[in-house]
N, C-alpha and C. Protein backbone atom coordinates (compact mmCIF):
# COMPACT_ATOMS: atom_id res chain seq x y z
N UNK A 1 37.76 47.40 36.98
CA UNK A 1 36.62 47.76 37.79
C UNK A 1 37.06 48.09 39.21
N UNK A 2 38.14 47.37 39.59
CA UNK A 2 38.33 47.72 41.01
C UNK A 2 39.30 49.12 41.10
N UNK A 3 40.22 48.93 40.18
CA UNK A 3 40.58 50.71 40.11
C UNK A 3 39.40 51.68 39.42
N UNK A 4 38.20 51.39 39.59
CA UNK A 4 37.11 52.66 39.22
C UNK A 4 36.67 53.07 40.51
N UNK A 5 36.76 51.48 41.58
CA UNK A 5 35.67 52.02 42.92
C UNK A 5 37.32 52.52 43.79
N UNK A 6 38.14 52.49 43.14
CA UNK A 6 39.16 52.72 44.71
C UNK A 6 39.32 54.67 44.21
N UNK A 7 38.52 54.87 43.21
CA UNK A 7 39.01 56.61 42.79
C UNK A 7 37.70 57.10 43.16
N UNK A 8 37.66 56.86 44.42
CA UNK A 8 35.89 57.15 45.22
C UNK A 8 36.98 58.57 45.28
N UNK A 9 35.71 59.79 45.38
CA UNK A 9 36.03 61.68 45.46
C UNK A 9 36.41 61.34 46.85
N UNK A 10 37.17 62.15 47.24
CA UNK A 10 37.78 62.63 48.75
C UNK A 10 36.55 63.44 49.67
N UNK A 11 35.94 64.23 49.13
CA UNK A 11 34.81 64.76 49.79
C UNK A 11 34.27 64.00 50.76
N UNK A 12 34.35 62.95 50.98
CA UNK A 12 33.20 62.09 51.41
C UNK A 12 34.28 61.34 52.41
N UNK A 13 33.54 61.15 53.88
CA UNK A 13 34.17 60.78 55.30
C UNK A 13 34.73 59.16 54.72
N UNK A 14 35.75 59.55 55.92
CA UNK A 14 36.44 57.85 56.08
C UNK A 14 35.48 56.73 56.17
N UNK A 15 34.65 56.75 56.91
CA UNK A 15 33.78 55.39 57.07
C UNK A 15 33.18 55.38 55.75
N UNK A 16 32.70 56.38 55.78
CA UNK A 16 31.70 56.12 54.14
C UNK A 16 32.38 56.15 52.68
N UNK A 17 34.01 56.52 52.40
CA UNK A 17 34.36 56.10 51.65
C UNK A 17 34.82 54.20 52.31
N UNK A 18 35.20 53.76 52.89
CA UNK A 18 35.28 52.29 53.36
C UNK A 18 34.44 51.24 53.22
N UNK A 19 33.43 52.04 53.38
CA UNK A 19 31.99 50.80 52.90
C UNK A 19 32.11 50.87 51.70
N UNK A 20 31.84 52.21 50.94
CA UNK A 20 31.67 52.27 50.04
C UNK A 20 32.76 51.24 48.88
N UNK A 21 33.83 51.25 49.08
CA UNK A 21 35.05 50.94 48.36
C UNK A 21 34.88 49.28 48.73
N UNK A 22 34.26 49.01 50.01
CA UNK A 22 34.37 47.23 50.20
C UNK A 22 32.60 46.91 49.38
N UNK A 23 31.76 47.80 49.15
CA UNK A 23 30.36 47.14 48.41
C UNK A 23 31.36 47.23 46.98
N UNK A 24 31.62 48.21 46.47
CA UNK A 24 31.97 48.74 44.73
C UNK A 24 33.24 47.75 45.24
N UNK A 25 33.81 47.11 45.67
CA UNK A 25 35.04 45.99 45.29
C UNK A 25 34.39 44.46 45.52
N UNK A 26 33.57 44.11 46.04
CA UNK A 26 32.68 43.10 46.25
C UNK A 26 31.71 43.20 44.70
N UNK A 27 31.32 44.09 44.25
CA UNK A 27 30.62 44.06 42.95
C UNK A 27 31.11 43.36 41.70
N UNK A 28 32.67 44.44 41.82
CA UNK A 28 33.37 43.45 40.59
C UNK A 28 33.95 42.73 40.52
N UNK A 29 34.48 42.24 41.75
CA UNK A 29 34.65 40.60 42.16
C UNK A 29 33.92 39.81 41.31
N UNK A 30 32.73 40.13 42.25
CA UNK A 30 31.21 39.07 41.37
C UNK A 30 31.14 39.29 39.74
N UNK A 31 31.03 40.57 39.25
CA UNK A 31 31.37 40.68 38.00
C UNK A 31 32.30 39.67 37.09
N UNK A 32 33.83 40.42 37.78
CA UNK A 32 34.70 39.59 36.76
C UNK A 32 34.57 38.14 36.87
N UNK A 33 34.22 37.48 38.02
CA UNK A 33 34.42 36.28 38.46
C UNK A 33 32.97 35.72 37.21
N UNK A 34 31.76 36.14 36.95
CA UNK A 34 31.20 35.96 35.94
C UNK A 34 31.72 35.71 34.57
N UNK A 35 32.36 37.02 34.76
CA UNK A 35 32.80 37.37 33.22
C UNK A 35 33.80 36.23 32.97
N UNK A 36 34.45 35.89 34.08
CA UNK A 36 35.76 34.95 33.46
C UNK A 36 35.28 33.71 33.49
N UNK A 37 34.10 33.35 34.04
CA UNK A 37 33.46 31.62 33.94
C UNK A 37 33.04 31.42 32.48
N UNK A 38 32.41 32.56 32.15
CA UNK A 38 31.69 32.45 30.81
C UNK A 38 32.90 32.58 29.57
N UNK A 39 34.04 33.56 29.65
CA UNK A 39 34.97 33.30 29.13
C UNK A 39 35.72 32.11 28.92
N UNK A 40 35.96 31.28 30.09
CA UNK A 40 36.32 29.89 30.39
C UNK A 40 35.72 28.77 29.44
N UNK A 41 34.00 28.96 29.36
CA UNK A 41 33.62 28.06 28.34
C UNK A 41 33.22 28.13 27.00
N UNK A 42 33.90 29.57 26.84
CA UNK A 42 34.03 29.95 25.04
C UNK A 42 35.22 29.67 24.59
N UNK A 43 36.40 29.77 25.71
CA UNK A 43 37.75 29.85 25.17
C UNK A 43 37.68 28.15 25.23
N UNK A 44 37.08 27.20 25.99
CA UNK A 44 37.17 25.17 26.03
C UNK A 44 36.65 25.27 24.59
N UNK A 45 35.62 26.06 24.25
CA UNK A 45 34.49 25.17 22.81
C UNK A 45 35.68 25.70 21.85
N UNK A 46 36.23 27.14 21.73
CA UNK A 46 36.91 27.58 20.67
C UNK A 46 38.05 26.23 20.63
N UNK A 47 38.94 26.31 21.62
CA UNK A 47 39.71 25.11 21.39
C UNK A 47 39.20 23.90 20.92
N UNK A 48 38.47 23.19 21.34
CA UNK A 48 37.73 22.21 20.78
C UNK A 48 37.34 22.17 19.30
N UNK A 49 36.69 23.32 19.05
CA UNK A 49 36.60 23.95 17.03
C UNK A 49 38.47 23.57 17.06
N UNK A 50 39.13 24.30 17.23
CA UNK A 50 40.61 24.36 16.55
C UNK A 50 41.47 23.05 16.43
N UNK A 51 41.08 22.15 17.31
CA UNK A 51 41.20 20.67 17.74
C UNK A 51 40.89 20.23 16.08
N UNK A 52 39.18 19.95 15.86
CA UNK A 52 38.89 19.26 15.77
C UNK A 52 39.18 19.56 13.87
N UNK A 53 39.30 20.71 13.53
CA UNK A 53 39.95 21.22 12.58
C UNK A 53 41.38 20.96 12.19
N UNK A 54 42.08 20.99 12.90
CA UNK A 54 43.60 20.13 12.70
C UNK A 54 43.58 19.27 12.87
N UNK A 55 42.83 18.18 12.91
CA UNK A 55 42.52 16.94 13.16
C UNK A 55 42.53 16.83 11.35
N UNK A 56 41.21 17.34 10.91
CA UNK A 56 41.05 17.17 9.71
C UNK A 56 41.71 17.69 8.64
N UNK A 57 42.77 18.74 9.08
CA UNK A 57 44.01 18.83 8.15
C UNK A 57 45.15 17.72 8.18
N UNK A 58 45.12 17.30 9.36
CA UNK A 58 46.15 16.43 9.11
C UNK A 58 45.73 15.19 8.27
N UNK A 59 44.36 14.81 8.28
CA UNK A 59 43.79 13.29 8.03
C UNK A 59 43.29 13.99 6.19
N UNK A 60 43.47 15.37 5.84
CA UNK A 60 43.39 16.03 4.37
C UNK A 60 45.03 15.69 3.44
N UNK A 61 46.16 16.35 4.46
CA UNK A 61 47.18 15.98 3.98
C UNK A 61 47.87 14.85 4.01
N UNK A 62 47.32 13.65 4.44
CA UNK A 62 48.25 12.31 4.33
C UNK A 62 47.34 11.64 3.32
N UNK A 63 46.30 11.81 3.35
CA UNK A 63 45.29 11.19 2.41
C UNK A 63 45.79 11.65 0.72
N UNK A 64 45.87 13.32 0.73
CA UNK A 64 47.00 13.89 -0.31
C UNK A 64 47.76 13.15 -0.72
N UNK A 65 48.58 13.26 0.33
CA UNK A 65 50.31 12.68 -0.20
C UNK A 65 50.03 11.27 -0.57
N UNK A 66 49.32 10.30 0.26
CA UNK A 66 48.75 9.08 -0.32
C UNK A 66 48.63 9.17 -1.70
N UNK A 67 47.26 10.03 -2.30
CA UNK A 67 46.88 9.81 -4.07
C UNK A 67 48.04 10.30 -4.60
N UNK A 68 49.23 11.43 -4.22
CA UNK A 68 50.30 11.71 -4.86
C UNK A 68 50.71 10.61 -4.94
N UNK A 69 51.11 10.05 -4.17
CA UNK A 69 52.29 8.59 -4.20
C UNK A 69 51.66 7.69 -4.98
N UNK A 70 50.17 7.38 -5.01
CA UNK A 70 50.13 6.13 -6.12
C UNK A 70 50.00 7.03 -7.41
N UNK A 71 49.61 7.95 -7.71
CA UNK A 71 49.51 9.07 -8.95
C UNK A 71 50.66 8.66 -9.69
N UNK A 72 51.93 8.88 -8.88
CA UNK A 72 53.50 8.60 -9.38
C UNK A 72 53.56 7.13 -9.54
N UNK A 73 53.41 6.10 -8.75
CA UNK A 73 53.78 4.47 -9.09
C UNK A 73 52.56 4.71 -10.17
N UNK A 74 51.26 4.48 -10.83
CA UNK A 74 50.70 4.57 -11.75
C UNK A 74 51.75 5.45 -12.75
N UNK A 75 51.57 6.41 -12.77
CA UNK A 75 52.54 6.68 -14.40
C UNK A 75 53.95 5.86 -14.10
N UNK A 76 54.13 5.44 -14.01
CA UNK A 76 55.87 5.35 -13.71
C UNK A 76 55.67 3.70 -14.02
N UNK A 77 54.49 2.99 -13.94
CA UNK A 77 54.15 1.49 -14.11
C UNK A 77 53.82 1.69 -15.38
N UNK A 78 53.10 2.78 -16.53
CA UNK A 78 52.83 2.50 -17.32
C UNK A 78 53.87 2.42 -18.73
């Protein structure tokens, strides 16, 4: 966004490309600075999903290997 307002046309006087370039760089300041807060608390929750999901793979595969291991002492006792 800020390389869109700095390719202001040449036609147009020094002062008034200057304002112009400090309102259109003040805009997407505010913009991105939006855009990246709201980004900020999709990218915390996504982590949080991915957390809480490998959480439950790990507590899937020991529980596994658990019924494997008595699966084997059961036949192996009988």
């Amino acid at each position: 966004m800020v390389d869109a307002c700095n390719n202001i046309s040449t036609k147009d006087s020094i002062t008034y490309m200057g304002i112009k370039n400090i309102f259109c760089g003040m805009k997407s300041f505010w913009v991105a600075t939006g855009a990246n807060a709201c980004a900020h608390k999709y990218f915390a929750y996504a982590q949080k999903i991915q957390r809480t999901y490998n959480l439950w793979v790990e507590r899937y595969e020991k529980a596994y290997a658990e019924a494997k291991k008595q699966q084997i002492v059961k036949i192996k006792g009988q």
